[in-house]
C-alpha atoms as a PDB file:
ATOM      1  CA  UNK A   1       0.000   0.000   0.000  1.00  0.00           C
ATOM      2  CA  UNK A   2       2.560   2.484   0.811  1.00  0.00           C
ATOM      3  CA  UNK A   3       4.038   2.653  -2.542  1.00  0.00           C
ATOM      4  CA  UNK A   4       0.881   4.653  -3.744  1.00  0.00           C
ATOM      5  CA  UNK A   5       0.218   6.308  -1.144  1.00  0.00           C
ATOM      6  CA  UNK A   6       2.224   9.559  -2.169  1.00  0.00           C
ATOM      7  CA  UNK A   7      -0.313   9.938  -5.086  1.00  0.00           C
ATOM      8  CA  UNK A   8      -3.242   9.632  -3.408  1.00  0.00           C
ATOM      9  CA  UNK A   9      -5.123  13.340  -3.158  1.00  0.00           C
ATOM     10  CA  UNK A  10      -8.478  12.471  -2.293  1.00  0.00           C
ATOM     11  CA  UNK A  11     -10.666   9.975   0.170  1.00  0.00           C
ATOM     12  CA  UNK A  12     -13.981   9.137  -0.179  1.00  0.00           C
ATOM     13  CA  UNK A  13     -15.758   7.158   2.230  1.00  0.00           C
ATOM     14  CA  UNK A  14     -18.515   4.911   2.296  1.00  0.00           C
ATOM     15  CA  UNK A  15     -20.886   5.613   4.968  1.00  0.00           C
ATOM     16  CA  UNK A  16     -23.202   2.690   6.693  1.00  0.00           C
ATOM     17  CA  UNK A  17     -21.122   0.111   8.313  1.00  0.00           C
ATOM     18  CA  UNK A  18     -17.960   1.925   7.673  1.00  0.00           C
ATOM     19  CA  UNK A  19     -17.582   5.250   9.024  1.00  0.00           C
ATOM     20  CA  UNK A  20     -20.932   4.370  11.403  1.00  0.00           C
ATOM     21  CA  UNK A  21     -22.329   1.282  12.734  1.00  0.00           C
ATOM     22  CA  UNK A  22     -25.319   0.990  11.211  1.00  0.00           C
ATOM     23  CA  UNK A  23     -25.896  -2.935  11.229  1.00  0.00           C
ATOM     24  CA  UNK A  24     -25.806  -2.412  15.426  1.00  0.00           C
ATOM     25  CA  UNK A  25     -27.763   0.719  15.176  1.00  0.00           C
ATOM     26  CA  UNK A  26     -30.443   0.392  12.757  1.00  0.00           C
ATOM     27  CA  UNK A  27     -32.105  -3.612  12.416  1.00  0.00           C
ATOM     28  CA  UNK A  28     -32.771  -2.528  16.038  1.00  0.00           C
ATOM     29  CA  UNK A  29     -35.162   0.562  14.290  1.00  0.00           C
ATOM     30  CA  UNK A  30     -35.985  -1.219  11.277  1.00  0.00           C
ATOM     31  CA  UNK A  31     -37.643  -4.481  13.523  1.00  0.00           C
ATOM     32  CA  UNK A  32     -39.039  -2.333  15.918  1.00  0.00           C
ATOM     33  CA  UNK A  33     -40.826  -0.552  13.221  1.00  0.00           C
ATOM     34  CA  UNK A  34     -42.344  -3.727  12.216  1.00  0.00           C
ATOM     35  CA  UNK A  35     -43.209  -5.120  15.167  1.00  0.00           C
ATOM     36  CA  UNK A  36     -44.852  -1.668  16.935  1.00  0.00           C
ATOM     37  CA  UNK A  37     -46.467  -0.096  13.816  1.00  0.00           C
ATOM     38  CA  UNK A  38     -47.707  -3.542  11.699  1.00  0.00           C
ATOM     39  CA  UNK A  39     -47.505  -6.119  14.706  1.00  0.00           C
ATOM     40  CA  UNK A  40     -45.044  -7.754  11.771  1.00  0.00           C
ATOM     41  CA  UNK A  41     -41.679  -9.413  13.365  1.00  0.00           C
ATOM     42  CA  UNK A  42     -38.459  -8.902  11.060  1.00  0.00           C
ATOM     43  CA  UNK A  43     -35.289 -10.942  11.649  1.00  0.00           C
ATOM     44  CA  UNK A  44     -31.785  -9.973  10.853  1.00  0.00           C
ATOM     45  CA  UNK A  45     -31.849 -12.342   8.059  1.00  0.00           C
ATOM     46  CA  UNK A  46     -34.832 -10.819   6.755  1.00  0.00           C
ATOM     47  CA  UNK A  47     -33.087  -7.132   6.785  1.00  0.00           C
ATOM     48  CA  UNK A  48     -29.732  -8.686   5.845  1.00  0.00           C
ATOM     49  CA  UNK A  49     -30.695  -9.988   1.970  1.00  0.00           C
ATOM     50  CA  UNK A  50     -31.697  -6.317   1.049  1.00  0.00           C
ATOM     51  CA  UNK A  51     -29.379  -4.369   3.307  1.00  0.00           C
ATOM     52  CA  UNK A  52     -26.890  -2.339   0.903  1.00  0.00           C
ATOM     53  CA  UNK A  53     -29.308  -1.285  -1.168  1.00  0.00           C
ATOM     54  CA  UNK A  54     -30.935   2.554  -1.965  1.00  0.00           C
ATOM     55  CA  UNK A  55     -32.233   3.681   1.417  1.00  0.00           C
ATOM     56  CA  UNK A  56     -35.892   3.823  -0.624  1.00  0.00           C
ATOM     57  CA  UNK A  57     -35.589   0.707  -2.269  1.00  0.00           C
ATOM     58  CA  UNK A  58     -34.623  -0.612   1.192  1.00  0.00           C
ATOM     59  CA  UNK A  59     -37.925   0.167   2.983  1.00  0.00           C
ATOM     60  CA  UNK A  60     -40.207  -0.823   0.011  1.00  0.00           C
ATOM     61  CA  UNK A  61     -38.758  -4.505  -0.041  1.00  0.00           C
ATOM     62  CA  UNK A  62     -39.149  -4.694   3.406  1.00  0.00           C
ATOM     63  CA  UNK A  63     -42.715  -3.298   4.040  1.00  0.00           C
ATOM     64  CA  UNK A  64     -44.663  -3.105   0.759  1.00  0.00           C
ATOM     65  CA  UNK A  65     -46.680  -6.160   1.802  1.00  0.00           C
ATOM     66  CA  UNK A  66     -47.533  -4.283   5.126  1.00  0.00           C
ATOM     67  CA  UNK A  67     -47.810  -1.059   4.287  1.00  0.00           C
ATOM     68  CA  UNK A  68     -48.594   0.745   0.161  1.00  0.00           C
ATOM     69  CA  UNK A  69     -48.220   4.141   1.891  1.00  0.00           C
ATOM     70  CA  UNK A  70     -44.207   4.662   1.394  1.00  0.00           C
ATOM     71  CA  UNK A  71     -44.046   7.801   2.863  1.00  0.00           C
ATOM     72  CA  UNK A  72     -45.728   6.647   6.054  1.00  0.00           C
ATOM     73  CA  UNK A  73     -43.326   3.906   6.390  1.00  0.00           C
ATOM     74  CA  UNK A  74     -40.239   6.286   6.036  1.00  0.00           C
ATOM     75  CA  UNK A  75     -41.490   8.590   8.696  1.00  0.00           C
ATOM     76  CA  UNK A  76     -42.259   6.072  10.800  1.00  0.00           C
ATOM     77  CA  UNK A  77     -39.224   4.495  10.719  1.00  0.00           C
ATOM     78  CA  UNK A  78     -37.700   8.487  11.314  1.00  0.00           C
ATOM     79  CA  UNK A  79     -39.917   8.838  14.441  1.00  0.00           C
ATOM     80  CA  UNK A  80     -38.026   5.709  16.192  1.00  0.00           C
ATOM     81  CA  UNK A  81     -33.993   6.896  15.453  1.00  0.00           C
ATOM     82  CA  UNK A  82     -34.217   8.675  18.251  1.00  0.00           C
ATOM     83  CA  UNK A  83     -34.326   5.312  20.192  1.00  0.00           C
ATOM     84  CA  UNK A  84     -31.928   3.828  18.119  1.00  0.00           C
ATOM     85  CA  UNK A  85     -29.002   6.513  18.113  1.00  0.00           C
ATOM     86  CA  UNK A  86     -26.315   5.865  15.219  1.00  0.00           C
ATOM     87  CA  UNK A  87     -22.809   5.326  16.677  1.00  0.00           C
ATOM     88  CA  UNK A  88     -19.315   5.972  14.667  1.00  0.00           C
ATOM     89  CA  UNK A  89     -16.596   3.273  14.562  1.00  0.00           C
ATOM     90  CA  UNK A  90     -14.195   4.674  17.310  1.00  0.00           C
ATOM     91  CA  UNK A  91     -11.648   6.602  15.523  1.00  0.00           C
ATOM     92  CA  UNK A  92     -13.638   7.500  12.664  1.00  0.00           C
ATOM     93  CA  UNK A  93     -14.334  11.017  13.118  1.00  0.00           C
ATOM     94  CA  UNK A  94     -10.964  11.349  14.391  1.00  0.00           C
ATOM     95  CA  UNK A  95      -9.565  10.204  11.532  1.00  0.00           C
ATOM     96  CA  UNK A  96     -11.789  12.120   9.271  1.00  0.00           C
ATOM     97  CA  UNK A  97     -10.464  15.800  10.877  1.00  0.00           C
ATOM     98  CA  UNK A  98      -7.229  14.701  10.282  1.00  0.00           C
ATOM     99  CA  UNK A  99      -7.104  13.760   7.002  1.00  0.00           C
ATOM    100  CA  UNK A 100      -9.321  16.629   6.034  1.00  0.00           C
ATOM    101  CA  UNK A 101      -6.393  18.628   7.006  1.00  0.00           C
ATOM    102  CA  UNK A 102      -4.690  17.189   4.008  1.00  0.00           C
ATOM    103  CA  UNK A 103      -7.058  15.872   1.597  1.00  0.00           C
ATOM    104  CA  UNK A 104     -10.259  15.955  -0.308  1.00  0.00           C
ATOM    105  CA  UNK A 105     -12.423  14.321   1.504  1.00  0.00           C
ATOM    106  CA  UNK A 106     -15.900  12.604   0.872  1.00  0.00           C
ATOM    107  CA  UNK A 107     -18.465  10.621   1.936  1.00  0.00           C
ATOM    108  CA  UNK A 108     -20.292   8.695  -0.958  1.00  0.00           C
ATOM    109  CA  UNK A 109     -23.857   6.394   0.207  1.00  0.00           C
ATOM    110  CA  UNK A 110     -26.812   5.325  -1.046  1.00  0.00           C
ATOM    111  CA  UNK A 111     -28.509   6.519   2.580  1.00  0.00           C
ATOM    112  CA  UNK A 112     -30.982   9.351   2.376  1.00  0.00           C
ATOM    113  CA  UNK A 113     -29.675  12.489   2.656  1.00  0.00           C
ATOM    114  CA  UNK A 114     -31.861  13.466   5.068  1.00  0.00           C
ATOM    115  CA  UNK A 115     -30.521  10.803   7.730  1.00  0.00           C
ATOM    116  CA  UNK A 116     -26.859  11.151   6.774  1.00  0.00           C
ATOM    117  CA  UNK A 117     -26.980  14.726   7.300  1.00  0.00           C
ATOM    118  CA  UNK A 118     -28.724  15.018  10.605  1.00  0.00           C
ATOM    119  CA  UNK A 119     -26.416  12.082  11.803  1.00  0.00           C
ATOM    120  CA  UNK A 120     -22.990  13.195  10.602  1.00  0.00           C
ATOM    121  CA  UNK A 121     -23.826  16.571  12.283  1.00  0.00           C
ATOM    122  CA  UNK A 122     -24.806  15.169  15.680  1.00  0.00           C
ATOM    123  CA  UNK A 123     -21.781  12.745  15.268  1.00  0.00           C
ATOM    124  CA  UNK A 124     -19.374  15.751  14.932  1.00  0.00           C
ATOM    125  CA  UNK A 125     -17.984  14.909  11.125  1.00  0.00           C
ATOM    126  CA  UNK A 126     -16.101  17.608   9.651  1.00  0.00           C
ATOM    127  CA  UNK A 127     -18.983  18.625   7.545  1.00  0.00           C
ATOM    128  CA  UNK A 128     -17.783  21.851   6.813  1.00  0.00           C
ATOM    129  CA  UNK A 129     -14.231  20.473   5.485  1.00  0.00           C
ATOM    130  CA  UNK A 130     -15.686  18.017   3.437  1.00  0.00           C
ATOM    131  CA  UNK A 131     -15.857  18.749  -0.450  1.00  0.00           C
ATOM    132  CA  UNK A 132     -19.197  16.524  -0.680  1.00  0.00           C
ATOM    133  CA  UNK A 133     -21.552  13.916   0.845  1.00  0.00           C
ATOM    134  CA  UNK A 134     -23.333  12.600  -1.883  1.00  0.00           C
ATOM    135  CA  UNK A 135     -26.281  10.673  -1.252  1.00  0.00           C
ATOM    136  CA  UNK A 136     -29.190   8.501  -2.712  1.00  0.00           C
ATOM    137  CA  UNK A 137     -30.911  11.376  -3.745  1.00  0.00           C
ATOM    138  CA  UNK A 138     -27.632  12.525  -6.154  1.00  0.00           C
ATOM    139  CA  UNK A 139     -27.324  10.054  -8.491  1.00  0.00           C
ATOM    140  CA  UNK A 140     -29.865   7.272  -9.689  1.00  0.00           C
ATOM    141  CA  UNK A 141     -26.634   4.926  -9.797  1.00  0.00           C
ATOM    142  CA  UNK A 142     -25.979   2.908  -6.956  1.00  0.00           C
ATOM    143  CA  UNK A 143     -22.983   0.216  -5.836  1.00  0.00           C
ATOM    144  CA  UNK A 144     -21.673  -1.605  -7.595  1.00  0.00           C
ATOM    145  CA  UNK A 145     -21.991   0.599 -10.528  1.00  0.00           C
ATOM    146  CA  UNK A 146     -18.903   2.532 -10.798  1.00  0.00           C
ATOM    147  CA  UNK A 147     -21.260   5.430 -12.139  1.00  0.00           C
ATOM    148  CA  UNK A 148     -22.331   6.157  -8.830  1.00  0.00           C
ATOM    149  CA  UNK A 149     -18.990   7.920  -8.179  1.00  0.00           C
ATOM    150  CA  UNK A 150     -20.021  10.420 -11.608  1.00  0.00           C
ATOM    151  CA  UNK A 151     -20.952  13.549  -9.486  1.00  0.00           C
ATOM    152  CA  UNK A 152     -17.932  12.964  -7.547  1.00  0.00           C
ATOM    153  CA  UNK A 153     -15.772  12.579 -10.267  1.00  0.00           C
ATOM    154  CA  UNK A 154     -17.304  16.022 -11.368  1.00  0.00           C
ATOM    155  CA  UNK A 155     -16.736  17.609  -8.277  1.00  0.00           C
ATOM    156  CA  UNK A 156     -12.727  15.933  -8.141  1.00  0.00           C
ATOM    157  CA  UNK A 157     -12.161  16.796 -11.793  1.00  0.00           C
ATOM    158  CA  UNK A 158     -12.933  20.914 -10.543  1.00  0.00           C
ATOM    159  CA  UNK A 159      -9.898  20.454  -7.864  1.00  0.00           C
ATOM    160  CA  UNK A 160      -7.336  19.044 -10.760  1.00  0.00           C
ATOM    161  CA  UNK A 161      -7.628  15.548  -9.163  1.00  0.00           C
ATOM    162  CA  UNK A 162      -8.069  12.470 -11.396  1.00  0.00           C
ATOM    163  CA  UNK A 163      -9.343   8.654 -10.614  1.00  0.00           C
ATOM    164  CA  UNK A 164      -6.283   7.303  -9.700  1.00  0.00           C
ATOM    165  CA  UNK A 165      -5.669   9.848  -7.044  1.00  0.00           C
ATOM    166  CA  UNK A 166      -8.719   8.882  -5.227  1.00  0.00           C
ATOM    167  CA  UNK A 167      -8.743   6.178  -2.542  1.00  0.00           C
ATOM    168  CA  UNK A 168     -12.213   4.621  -1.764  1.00  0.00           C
ATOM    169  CA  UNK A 169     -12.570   3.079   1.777  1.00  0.00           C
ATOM    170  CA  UNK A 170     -15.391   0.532   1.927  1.00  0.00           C
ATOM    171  CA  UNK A 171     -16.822  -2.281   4.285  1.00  0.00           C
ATOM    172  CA  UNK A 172     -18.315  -4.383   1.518  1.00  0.00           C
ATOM    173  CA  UNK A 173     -17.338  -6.288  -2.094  1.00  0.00           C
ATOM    174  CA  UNK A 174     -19.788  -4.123  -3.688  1.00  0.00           C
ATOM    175  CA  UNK A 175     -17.875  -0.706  -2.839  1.00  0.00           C
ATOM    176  CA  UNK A 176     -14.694  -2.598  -4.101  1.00  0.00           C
ATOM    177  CA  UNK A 177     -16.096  -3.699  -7.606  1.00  0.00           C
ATOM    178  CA  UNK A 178     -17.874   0.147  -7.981  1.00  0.00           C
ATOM    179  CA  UNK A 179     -14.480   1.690  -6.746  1.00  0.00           C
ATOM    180  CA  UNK A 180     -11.933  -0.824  -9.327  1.00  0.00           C
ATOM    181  CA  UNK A 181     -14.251  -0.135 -11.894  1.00  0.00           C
ATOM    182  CA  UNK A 182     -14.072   3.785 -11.437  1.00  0.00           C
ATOM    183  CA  UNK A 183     -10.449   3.781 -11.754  1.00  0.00           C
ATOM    184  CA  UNK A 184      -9.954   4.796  -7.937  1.00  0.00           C
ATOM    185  CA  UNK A 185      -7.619   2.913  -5.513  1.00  0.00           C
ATOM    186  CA  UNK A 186      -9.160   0.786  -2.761  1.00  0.00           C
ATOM    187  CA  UNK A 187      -9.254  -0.414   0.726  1.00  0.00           C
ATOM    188  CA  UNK A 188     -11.150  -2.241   2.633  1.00  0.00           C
ATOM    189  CA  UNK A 189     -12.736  -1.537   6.215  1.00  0.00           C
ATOM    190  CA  UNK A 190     -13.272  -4.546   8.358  1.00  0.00           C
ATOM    191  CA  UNK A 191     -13.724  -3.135  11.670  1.00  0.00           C
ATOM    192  CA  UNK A 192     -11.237  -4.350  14.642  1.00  0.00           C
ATOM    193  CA  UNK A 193     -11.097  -7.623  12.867  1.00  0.00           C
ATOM    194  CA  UNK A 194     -14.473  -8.703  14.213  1.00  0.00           C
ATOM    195  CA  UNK A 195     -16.454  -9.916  10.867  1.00  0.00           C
ATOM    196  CA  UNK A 196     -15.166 -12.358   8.040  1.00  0.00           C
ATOM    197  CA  UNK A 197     -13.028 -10.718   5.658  1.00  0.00           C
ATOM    198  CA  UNK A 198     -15.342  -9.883   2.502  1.00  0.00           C
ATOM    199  CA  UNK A 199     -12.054  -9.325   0.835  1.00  0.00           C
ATOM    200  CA  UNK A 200      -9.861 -12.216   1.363  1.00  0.00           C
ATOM    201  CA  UNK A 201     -10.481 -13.199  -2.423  1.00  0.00           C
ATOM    202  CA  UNK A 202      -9.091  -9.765  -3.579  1.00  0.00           C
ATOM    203  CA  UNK A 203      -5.303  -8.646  -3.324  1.00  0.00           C
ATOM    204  CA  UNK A 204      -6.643  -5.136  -1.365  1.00  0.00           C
ATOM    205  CA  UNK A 205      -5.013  -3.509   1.874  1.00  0.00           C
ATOM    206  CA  UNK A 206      -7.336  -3.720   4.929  1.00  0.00           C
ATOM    207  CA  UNK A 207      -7.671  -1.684   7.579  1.00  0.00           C
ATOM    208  CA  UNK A 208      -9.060  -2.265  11.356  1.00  0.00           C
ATOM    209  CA  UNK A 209      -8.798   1.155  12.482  1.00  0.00           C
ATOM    210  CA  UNK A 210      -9.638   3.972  10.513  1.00  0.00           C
ATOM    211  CA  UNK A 211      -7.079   6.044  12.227  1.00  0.00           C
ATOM    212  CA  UNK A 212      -4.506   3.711  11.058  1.00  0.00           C
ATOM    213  CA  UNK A 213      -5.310   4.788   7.941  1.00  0.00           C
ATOM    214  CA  UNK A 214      -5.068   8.337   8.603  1.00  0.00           C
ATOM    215  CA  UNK A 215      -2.006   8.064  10.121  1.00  0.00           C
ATOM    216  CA  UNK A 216      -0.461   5.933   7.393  1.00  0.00           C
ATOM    217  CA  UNK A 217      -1.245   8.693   4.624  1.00  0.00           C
ATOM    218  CA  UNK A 218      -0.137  11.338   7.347  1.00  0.00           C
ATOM    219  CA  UNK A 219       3.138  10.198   7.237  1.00  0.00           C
ATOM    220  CA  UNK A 220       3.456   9.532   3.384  1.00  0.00           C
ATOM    221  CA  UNK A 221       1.893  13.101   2.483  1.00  0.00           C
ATOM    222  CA  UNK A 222       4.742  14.666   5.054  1.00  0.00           C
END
């Protein structure tokens, strides 16, 4: 890894499961919703085979059968966060401030922009230092479609930095295929070693800690 890292000029980050812990967080919200609004019980399973995809598309698999009204289901499922407050991985918002101080730095999820926003906020993300957080709303392109990363190739191309200078930092094989296929570097985020490792197939760098990673690109950009 560390003989590209002087070339890198950008991050971009991937946002549920990676820079939060949304798995922990939000089945809690989704099942609850089920089981207090439509006496309906969801298991893990049942939220794990559509989990990863478009925050709307998400909610319709889920609860079309209980539920036509999708904009009843979504606010629903708003009124309960409060119970289930997001968390960040430790070190991720450290590890965000410092490598703003350096680099161009993104978040890139198909969440709704209306959760990401209030939750980055309340989480203390360097919002403000950020170049973008695109969300599901931005593009109709979702992962593993390297198109999703269009707007922020846009946005990138404005700064003078290309593909190649752009590392992508993902929990999932899906943000590796969309970020390979973009032309960006890659590296994957399996948090304190505690899951299986999506990416043992692929010849990727991993990383545990996201302030490893911050560090590691401190050092190489000084």
């Amino acid at each position: 890894m560390h003989q590209s890292l002087p070339q890198i000029r950008a991050f971009a980050f991937d946002y549920d499961d990676t820079l939060v812990q949304t798995r922990e967080c939000r089945f809690g919200a989704i099942k609850e919703l089920a089981l207090r609004f439509y006496s309906h019980s969801l298991t893990d399973t049942d939220i794990e085979y559509h989990w990863g995809k478009p925050f709307e598309t998400l909610f319709r698999e889920l609860f079309s059968s209980l539920d036509q009204d999708h904009t009843r289901v979504v606010e629903r499922y708003i009124s309960l966060r409060g119970e289930f407050p997001i968390t960040a991985h430790p070190g991720a918002v450290e590890a965000l401030h410092s490598l703003c101080s350096n680099f161009a730095v993104s978040i890139v999820t198909s969440a709704s922009r209306s959760v990401v926003l209030q939750d980055v906020e309340a989480l203390g993300f360097p919002v403000d230092r950020m170049i973008a957080i695109q969300c599901a709303e931005d593009t109709e392109h979702h992962k593993p479609d390297p198109l999703v990363f269009t707007p922020l190739k846009e946005k990138l191309a404005k700064r003078g930095i290309t593909p190649e200078q752009v590392m992508y930092i993902g929990d999932s094989t899906s943000d590796y295929f969309a970020a390979r296929d973009a032309g960006f570097a890659f590296t994957g985020f399996n948090p304190f070693n505690s899951r299986i490792n999506a990416f043992s197939q692929f010849q990727v760098p991993i990383v545990s800690d996201l302030r490893l990673l911050a560090l590691d690109h401190k050092m190489a950009k000084n």
